[in-house]
C-alpha atoms as a PDB file:
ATOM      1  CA  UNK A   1     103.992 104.931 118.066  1.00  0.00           C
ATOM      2  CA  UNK A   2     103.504 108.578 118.186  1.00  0.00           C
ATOM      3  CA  UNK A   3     102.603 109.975 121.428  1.00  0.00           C
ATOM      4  CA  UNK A   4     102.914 113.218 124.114  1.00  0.00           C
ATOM      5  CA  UNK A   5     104.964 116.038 122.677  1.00  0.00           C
ATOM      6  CA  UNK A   6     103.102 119.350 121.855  1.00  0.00           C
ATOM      7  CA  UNK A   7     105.701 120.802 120.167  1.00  0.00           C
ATOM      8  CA  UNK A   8     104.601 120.302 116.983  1.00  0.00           C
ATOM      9  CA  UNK A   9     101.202 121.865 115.560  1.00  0.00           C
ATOM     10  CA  UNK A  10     100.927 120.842 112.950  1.00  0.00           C
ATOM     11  CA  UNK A  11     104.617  84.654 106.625  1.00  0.00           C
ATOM     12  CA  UNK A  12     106.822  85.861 103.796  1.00  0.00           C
ATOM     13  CA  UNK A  13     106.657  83.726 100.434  1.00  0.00           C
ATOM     14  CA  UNK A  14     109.581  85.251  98.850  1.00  0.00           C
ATOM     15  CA  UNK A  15     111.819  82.797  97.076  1.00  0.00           C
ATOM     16  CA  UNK A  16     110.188  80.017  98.359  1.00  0.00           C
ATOM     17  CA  UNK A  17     108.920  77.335  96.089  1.00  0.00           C
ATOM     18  CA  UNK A  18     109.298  73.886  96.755  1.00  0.00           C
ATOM     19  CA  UNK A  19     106.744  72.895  93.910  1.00  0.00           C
ATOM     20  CA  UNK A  20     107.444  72.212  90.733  1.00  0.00           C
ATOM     21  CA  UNK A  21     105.967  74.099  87.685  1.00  0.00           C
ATOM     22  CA  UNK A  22     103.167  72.721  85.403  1.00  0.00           C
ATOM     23  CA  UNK A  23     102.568  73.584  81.679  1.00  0.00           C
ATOM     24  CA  UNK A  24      98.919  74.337  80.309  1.00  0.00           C
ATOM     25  CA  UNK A  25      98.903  70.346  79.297  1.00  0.00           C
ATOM     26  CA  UNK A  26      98.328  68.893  75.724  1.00  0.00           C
ATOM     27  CA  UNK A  27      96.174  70.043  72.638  1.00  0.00           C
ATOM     28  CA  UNK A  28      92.675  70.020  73.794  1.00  0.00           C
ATOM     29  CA  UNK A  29      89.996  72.328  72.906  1.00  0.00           C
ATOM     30  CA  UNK A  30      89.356  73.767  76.242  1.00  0.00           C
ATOM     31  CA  UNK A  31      93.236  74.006  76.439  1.00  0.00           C
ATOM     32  CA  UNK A  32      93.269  75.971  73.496  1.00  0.00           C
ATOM     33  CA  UNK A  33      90.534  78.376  74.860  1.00  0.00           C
ATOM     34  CA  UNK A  34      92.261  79.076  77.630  1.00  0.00           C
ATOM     35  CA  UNK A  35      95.081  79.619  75.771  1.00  0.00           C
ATOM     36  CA  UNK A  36      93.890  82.537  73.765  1.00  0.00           C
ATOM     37  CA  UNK A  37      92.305  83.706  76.865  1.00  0.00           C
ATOM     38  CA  UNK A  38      95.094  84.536  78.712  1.00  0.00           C
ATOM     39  CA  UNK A  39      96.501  86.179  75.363  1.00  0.00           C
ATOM     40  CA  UNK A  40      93.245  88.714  75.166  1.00  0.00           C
ATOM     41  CA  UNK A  41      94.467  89.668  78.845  1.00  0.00           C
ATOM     42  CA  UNK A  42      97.874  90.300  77.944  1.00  0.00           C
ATOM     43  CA  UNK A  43      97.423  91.986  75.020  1.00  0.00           C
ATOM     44  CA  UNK A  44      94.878  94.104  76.669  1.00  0.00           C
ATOM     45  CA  UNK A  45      97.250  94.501  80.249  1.00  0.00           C
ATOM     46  CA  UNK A  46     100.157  95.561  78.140  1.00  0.00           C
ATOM     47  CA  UNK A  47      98.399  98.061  76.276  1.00  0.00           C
ATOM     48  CA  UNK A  48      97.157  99.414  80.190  1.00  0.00           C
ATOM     49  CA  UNK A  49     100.380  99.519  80.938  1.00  0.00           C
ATOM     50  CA  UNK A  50     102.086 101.336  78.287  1.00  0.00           C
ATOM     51  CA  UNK A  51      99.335 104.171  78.829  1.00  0.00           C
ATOM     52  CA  UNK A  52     100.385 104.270  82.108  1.00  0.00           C
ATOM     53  CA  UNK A  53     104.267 104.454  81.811  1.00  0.00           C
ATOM     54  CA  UNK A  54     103.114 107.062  79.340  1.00  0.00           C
ATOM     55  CA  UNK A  55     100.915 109.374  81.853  1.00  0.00           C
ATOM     56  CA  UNK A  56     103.550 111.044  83.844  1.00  0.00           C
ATOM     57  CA  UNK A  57     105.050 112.314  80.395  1.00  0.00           C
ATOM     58  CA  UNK A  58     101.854 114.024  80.162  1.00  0.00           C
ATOM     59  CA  UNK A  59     100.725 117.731  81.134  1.00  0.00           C
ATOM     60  CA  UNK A  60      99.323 117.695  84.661  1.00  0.00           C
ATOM     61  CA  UNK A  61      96.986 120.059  83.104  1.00  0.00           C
ATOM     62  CA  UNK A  62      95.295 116.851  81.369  1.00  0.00           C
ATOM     63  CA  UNK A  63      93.878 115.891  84.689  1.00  0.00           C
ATOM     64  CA  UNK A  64      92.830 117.832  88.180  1.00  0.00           C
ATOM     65  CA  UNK A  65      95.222 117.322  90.593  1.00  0.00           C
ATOM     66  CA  UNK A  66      94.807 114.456  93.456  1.00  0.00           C
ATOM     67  CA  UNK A  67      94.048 115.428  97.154  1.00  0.00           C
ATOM     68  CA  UNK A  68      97.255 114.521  97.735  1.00  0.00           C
ATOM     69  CA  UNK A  69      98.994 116.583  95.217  1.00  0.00           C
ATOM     70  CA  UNK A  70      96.802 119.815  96.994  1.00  0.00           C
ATOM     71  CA  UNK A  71      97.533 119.062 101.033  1.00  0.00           C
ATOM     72  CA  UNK A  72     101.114 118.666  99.886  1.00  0.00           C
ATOM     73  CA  UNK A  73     100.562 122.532  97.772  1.00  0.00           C
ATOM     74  CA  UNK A  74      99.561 124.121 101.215  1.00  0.00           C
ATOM     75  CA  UNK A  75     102.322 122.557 103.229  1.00  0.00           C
ATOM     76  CA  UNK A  76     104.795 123.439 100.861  1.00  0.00           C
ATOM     77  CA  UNK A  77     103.275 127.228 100.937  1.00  0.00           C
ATOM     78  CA  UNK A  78     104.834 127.610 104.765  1.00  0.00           C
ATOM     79  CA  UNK A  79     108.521 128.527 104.165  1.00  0.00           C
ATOM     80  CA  UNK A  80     108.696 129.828 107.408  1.00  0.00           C
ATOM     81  CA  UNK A  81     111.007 127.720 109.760  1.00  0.00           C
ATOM     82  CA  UNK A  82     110.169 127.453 113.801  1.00  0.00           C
ATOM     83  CA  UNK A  83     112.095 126.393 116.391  1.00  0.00           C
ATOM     84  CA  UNK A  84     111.628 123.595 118.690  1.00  0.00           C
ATOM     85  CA  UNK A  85     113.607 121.782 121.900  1.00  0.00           C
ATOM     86  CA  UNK A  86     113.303 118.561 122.250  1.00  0.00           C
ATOM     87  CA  UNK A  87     115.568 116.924 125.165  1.00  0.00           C
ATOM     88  CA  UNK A  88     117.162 120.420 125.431  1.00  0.00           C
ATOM     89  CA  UNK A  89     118.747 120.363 121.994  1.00  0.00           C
ATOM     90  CA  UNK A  90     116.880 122.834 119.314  1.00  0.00           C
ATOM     91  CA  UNK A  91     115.836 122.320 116.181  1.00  0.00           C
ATOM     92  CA  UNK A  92     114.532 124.555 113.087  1.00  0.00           C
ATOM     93  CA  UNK A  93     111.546 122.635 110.970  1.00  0.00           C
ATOM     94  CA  UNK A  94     109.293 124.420 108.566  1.00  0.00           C
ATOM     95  CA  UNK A  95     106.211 122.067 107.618  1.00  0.00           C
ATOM     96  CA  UNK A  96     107.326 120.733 104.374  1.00  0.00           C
ATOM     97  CA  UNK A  97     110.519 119.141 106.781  1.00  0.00           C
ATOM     98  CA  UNK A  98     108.034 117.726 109.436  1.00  0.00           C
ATOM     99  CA  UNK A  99     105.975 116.162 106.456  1.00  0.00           C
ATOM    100  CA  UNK A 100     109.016 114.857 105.122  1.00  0.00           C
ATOM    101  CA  UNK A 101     109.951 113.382 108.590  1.00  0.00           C
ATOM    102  CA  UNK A 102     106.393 111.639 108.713  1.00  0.00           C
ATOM    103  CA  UNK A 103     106.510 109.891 105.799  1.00  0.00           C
ATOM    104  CA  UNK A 104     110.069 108.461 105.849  1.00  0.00           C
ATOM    105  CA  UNK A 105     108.947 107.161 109.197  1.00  0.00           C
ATOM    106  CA  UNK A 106     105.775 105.463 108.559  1.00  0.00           C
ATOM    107  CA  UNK A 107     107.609 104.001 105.252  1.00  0.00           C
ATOM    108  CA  UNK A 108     111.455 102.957 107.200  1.00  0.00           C
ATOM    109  CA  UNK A 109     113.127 103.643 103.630  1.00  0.00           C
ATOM    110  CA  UNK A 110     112.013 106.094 100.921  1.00  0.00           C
ATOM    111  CA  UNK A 111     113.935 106.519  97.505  1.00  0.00           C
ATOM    112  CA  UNK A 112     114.757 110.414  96.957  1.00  0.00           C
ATOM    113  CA  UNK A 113     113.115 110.407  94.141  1.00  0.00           C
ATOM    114  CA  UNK A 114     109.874 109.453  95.428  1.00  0.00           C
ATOM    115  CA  UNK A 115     109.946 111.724  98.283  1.00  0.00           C
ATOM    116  CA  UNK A 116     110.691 114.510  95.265  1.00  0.00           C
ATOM    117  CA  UNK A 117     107.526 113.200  93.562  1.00  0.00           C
ATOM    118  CA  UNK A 118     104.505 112.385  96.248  1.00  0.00           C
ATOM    119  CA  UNK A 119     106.065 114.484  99.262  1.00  0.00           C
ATOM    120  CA  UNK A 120     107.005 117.843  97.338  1.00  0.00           C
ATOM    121  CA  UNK A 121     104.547 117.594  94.283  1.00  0.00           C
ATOM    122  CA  UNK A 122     108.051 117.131  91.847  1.00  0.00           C
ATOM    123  CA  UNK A 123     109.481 119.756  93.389  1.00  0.00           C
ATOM    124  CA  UNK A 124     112.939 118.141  93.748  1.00  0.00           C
ATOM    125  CA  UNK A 125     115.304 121.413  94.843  1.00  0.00           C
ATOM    126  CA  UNK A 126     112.618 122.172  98.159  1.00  0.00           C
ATOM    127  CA  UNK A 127     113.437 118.253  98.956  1.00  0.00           C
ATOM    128  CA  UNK A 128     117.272 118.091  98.304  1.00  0.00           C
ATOM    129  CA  UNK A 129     117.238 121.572 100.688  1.00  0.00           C
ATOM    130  CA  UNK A 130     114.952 120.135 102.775  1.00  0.00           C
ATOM    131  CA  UNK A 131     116.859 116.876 103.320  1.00  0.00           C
ATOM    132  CA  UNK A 132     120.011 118.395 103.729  1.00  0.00           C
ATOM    133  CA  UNK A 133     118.756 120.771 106.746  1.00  0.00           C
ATOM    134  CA  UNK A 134     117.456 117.275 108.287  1.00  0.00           C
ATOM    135  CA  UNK A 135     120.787 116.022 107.625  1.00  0.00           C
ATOM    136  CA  UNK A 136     122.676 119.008 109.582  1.00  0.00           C
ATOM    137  CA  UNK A 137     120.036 118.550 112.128  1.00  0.00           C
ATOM    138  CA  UNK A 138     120.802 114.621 112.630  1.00  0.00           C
ATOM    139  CA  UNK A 139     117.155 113.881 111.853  1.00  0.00           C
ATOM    140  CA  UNK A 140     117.614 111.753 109.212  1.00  0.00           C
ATOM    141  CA  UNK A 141     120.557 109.894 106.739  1.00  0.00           C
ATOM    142  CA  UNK A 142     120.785 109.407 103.401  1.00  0.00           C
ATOM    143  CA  UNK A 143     122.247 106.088 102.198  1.00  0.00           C
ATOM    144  CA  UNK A 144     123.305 104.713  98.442  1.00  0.00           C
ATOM    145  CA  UNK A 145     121.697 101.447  97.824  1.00  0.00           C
ATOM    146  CA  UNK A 146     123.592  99.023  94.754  1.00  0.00           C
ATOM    147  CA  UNK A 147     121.343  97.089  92.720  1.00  0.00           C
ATOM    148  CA  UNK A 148     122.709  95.112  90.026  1.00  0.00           C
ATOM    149  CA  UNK A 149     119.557  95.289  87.849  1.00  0.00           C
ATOM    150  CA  UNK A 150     118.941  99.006  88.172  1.00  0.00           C
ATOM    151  CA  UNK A 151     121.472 101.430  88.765  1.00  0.00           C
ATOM    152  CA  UNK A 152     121.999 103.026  92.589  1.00  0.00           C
ATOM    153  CA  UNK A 153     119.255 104.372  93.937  1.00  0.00           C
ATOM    154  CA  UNK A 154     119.446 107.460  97.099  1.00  0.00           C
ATOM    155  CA  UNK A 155     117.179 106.744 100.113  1.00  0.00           C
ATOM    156  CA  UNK A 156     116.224 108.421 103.085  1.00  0.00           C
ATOM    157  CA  UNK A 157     115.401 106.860 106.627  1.00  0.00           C
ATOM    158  CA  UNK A 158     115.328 108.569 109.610  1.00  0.00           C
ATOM    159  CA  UNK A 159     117.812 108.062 112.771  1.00  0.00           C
ATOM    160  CA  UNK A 160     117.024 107.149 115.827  1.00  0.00           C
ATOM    161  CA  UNK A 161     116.882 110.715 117.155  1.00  0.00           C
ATOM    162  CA  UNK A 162     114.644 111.684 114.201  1.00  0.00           C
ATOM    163  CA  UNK A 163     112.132 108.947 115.071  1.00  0.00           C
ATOM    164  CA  UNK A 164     112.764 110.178 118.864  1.00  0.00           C
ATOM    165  CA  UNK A 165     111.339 113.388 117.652  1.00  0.00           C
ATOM    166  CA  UNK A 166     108.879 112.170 115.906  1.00  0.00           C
ATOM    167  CA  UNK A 167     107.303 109.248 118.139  1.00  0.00           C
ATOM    168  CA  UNK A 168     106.832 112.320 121.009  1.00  0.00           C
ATOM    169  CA  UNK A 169     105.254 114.848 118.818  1.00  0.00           C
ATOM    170  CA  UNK A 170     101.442 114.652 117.234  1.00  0.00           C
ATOM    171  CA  UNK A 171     102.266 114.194 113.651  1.00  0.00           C
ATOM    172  CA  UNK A 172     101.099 111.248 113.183  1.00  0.00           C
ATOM    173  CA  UNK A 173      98.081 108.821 114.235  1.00  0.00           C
ATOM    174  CA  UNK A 174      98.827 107.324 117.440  1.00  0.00           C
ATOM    175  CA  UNK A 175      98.096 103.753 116.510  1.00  0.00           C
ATOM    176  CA  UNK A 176     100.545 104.260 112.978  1.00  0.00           C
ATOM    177  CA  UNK A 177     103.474 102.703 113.696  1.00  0.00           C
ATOM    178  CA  UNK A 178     106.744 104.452 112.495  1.00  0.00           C
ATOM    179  CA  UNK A 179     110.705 102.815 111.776  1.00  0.00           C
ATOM    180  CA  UNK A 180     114.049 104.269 111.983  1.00  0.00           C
ATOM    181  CA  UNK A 181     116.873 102.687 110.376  1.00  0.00           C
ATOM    182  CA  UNK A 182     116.998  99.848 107.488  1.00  0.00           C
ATOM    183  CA  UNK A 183     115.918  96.569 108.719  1.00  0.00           C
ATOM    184  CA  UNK A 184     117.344  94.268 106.075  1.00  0.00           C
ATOM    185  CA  UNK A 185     119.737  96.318 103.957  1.00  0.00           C
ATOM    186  CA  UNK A 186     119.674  93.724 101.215  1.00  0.00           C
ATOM    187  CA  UNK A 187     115.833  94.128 100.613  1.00  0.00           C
ATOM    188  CA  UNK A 188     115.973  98.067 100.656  1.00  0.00           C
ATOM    189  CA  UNK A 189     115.357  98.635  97.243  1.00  0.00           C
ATOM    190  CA  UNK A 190     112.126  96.622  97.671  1.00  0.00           C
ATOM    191  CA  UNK A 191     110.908  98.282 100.666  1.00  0.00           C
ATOM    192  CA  UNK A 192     111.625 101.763  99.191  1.00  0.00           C
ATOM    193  CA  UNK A 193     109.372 100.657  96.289  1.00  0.00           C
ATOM    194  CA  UNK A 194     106.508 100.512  98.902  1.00  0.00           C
ATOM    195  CA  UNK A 195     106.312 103.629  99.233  1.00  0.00           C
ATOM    196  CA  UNK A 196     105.856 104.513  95.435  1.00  0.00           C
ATOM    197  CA  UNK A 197     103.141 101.234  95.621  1.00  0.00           C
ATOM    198  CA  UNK A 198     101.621 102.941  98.206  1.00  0.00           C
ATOM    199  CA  UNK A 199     100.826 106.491  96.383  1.00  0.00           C
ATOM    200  CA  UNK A 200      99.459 104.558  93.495  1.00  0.00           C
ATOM    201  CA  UNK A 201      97.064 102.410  95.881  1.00  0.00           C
ATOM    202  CA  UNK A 202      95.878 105.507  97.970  1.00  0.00           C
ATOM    203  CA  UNK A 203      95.250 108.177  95.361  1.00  0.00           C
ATOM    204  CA  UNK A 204      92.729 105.862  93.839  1.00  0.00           C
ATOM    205  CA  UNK A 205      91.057 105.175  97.031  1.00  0.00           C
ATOM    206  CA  UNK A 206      91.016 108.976  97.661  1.00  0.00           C
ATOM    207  CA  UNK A 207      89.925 109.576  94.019  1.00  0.00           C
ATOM    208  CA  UNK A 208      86.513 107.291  94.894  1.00  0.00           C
ATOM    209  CA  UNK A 209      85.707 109.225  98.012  1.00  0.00           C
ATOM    210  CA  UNK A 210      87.928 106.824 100.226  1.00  0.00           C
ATOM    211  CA  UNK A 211      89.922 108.147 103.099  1.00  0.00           C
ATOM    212  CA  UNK A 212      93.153 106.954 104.139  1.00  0.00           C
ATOM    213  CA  UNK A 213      93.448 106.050 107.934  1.00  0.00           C
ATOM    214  CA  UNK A 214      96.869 104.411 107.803  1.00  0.00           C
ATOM    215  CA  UNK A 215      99.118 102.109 106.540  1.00  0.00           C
ATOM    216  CA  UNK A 216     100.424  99.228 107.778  1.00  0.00           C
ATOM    217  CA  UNK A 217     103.761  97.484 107.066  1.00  0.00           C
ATOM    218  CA  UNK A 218     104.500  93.542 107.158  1.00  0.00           C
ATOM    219  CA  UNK A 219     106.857  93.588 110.054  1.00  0.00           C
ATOM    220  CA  UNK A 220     104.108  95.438 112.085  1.00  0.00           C
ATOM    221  CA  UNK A 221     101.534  92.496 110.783  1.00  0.00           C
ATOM    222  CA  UNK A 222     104.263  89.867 111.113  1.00  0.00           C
ATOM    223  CA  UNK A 223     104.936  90.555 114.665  1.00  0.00           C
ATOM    224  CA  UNK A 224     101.411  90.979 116.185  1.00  0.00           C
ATOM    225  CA  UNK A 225     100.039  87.509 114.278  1.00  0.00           C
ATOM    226  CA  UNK A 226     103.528  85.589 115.132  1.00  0.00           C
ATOM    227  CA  UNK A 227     102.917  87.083 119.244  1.00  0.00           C
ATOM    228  CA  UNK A 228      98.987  85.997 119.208  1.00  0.00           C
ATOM    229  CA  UNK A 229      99.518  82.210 117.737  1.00  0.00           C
ATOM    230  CA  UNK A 230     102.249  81.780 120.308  1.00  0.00           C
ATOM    231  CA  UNK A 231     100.007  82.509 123.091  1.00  0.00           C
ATOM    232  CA  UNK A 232      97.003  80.499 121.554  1.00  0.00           C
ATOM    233  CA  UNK A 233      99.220  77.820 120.880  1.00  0.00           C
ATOM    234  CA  UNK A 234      99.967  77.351 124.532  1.00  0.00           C
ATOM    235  CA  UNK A 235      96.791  75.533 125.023  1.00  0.00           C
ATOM    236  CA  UNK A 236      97.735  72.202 123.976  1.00  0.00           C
ATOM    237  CA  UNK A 237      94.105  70.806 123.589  1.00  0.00           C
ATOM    238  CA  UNK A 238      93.869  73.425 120.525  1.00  0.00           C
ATOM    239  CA  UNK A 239      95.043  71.919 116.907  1.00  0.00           C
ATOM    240  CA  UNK A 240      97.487  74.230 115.264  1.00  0.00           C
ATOM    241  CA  UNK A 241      95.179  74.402 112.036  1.00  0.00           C
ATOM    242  CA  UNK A 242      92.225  75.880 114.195  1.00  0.00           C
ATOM    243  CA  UNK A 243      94.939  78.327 115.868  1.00  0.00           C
ATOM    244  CA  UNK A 244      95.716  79.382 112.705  1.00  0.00           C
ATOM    245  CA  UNK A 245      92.382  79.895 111.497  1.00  0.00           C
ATOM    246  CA  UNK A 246      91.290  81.663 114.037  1.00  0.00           C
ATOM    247  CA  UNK A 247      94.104  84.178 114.138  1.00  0.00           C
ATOM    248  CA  UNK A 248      93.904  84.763 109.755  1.00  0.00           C
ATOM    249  CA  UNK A 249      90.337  85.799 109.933  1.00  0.00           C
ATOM    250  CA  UNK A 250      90.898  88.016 112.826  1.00  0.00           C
ATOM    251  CA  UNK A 251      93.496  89.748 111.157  1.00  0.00           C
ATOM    252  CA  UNK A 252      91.572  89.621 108.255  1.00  0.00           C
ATOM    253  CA  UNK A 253      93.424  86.811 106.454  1.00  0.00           C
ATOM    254  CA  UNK A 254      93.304  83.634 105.088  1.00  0.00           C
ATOM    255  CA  UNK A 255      95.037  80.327 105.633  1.00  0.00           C
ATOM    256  CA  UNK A 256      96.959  79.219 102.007  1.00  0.00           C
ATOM    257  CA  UNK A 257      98.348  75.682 101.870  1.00  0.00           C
ATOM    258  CA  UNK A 258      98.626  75.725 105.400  1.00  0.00           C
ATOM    259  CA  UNK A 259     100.363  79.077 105.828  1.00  0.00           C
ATOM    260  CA  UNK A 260      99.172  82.623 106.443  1.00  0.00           C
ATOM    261  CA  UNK A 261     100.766  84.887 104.111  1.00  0.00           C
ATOM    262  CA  UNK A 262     101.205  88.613 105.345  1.00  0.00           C
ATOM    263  CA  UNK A 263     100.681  91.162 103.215  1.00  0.00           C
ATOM    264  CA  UNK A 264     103.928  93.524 102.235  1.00  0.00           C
ATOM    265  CA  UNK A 265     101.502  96.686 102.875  1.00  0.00           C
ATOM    266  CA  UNK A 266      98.093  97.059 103.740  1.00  0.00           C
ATOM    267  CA  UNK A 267      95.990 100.256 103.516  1.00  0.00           C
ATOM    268  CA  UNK A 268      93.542 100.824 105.841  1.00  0.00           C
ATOM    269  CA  UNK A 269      90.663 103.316 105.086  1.00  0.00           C
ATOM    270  CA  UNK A 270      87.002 104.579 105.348  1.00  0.00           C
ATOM    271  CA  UNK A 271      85.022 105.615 102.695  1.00  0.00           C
ATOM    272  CA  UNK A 272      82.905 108.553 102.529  1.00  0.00           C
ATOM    273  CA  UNK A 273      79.649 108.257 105.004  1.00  0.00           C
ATOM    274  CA  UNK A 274      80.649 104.971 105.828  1.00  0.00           C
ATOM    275  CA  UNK A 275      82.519 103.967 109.583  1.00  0.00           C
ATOM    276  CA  UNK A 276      83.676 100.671 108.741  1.00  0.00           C
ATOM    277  CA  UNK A 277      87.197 100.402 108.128  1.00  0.00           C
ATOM    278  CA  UNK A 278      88.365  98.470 104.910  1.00  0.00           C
ATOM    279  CA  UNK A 279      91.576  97.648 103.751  1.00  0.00           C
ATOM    280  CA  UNK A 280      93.482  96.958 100.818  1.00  0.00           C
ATOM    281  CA  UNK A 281      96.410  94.534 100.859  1.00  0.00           C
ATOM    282  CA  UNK A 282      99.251  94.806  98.453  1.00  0.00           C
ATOM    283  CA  UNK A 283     101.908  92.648  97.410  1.00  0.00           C
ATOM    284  CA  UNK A 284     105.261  94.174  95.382  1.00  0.00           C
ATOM    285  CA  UNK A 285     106.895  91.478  93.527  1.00  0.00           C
ATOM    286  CA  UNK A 286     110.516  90.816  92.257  1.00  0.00           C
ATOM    287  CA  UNK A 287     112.455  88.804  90.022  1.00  0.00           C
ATOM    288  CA  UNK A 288     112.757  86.932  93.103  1.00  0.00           C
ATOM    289  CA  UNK A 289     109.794  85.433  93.413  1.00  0.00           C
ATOM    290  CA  UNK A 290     108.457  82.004  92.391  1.00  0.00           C
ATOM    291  CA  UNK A 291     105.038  80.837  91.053  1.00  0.00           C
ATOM    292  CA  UNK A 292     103.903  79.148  93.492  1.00  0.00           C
ATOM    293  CA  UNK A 293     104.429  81.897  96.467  1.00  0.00           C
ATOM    294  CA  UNK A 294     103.143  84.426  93.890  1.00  0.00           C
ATOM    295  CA  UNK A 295      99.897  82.081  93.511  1.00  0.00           C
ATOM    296  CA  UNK A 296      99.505  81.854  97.186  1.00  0.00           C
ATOM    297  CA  UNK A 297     100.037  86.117  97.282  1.00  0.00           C
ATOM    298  CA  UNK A 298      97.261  86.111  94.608  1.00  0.00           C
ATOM    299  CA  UNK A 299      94.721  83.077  96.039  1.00  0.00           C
ATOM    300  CA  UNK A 300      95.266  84.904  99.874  1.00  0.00           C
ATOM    301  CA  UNK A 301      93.400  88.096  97.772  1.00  0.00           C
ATOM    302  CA  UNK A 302      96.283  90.180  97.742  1.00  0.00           C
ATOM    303  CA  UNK A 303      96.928  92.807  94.711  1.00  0.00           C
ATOM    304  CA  UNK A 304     100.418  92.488  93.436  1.00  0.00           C
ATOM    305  CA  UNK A 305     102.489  94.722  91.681  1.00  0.00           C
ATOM    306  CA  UNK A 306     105.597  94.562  90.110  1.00  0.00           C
ATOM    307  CA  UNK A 307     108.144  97.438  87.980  1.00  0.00           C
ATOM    308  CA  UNK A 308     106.543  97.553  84.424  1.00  0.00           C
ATOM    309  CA  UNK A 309     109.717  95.382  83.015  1.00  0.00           C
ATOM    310  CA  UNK A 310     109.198  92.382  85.957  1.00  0.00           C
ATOM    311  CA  UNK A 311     105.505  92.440  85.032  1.00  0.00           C
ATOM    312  CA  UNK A 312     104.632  90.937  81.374  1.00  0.00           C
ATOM    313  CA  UNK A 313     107.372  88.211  82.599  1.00  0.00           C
ATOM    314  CA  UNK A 314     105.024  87.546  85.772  1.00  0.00           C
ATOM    315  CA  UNK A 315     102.201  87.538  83.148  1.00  0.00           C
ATOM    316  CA  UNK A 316     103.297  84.989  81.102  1.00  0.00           C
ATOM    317  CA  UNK A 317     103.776  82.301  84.151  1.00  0.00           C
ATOM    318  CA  UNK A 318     101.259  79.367  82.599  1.00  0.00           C
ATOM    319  CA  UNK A 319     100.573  77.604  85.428  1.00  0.00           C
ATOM    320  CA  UNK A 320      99.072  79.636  87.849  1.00  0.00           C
ATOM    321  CA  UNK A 321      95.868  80.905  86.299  1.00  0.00           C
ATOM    322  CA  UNK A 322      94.450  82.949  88.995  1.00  0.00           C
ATOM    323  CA  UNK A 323      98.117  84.749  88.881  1.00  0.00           C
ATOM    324  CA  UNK A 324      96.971  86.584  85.854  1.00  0.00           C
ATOM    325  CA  UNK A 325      94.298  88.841  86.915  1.00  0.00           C
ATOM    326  CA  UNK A 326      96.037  89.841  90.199  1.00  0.00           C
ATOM    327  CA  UNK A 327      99.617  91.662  88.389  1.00  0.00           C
ATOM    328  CA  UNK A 328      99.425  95.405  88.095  1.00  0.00           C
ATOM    329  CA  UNK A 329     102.161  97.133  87.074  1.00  0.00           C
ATOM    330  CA  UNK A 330     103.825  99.974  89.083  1.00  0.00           C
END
């Protein structure tokens, strides 16, 4: 958690399913219907998604820039680099650096080309200089990830002396948690995708007056719900359904076949001249995923997104109606 420091002024359902998978059934009218029904949304999801894979290839001039895309123009305005001790050792940060330490932090693992794209506005020579000073500086390491369905992909995470520095200065909220360090290197690739999943989620919430408060990742969820129904569970007159129920809806979620699924991000934000906080839980799928946890994802009210190629596959799963309306593609 970020705290003191004035320097500055500035469960999981994947691969699990023990069900077995059910077609649409035989040749009955209402079978048929539904049939064609789920074609219309394909047809008309596909076509939303090739518009989208299409809009980046567009002129930016085609649409006023996000509020995003301007807080990160005025950051990356400051070229000027101060110094700062921390623990007696120096260091030399312009803005654009501290921003960059801030997000890798909140996110664990970001993909280089990411950070390029929503930290520096596509300006990828001010991150790969950028990166590099942090690198020199021991702030943060850059690792090669191999993935056999896409080719390697560069992230950044920060070290623990990075996230030192960062936890003791005022960056960031003081209730947003922040990570050093890759927690599961096998799942990297999918946890740098949440930060890509993330930008997508918030610049529409920002685009309808919303205002993003902070984000919250699944070990952060995982930890706090696992800590409270082993403490409720201690009274032994309390059934373990009733635990569980009561701990879902005051985390804000619900009890699925006897489970609680968590979230892989959720977004917490106000909207504009309202207090209440609301959130938005998301859900980034992979080839690894069944039907059945996917379902559960979807029925729990999560929004789940998946890379454009993993996503007319997820589409096409029969069984699962409710599935259908909750794949976007990222």
């Amino acid at each position: 958690m970020s705290r003191g420091f004035d320097s500055f002024d500035i469960d999981d359902f994947r691969g699990s399913d023990s069900g077995s998978e059910r077609g649409m059934g035989g040749g009955s009218g209402s079978s048929w219907d539904k049939w064609r029904e789920l074609q219309n949304i394909y047809r008309e999801e596909e076509r939303s998604d090739a518009l989208a894979r299409e809009a980046p290839q567009r002129s930016g001039r085609e649409r006023p820039p996000v509020p995003r895309e301007e807080r990160v123009r005025e950051v990356l305005q400051q070229r000027v680099r101060t110094n700062y001790t921390d623990s007696n050792k120096p260091y030399s940060l312009r803005d654009s650096e501290i921003h960059a330490l801030s997000e890798v932090g909140k996110f664990r693992v970001i993909a280089k080309n990411d950070l390029a794209e929503f930290a520096y506005n596509g300006d990828r020579d001010r991150m790969e200089n950028d990166v590099e000073n942090l690198v020199r500086q021991g702030l943060v390491k850059v690792i090669t990830i191999p993935n056999i369905d896409y080719n390697p992909t560069e992230v950044v995470t920060l070290t623990k002396e990075g996230h030192r520095l960062l936890s003791r200065g005022q960056v960031v909220r003081r209730d947003q948690a922040t990570y050093h360090g890759l927690k599961k290197p096998r799942e990297a690739a999918h946890d740098a995708d949440l930060y890509r999943l993330y930008h997508k989620a918030s610049d529409e919430i920002e685009s309808r007056g919303g205002r993003v408060l902070r984000v919250r990742l699944d070990y952060e969820i995982k930890d706090e719900l696992y800590s409270r129904i082993a403490r409720a569970a201690k009274d032994k007159r309390r059934k373990p359904e009733a635990v569980r129920g009561e701990v879902a809806e005051r985390y804000h979620l619900k009890v699925v076949s006897g489970k609680i699924p968590i979230p892989d991000l959720r977004i917490e934000y106000v909207n504009e001249n309202e207090h209440q906080i609301q959130h938005r839980d998301l859900e980034l799928a992979t080839d690894h995923y069944r039907p059945r946890g996917l379902s559960e994802k979807a029925r729990a009210g999560f929004q789940i997104y998946a890379r454009p190629e993993e996503t007319s596959r997820l589409r096409r799963i029969r069984d699962e109606r409710e599935l259908t309306a909750a794949i976007y593609s990222l």
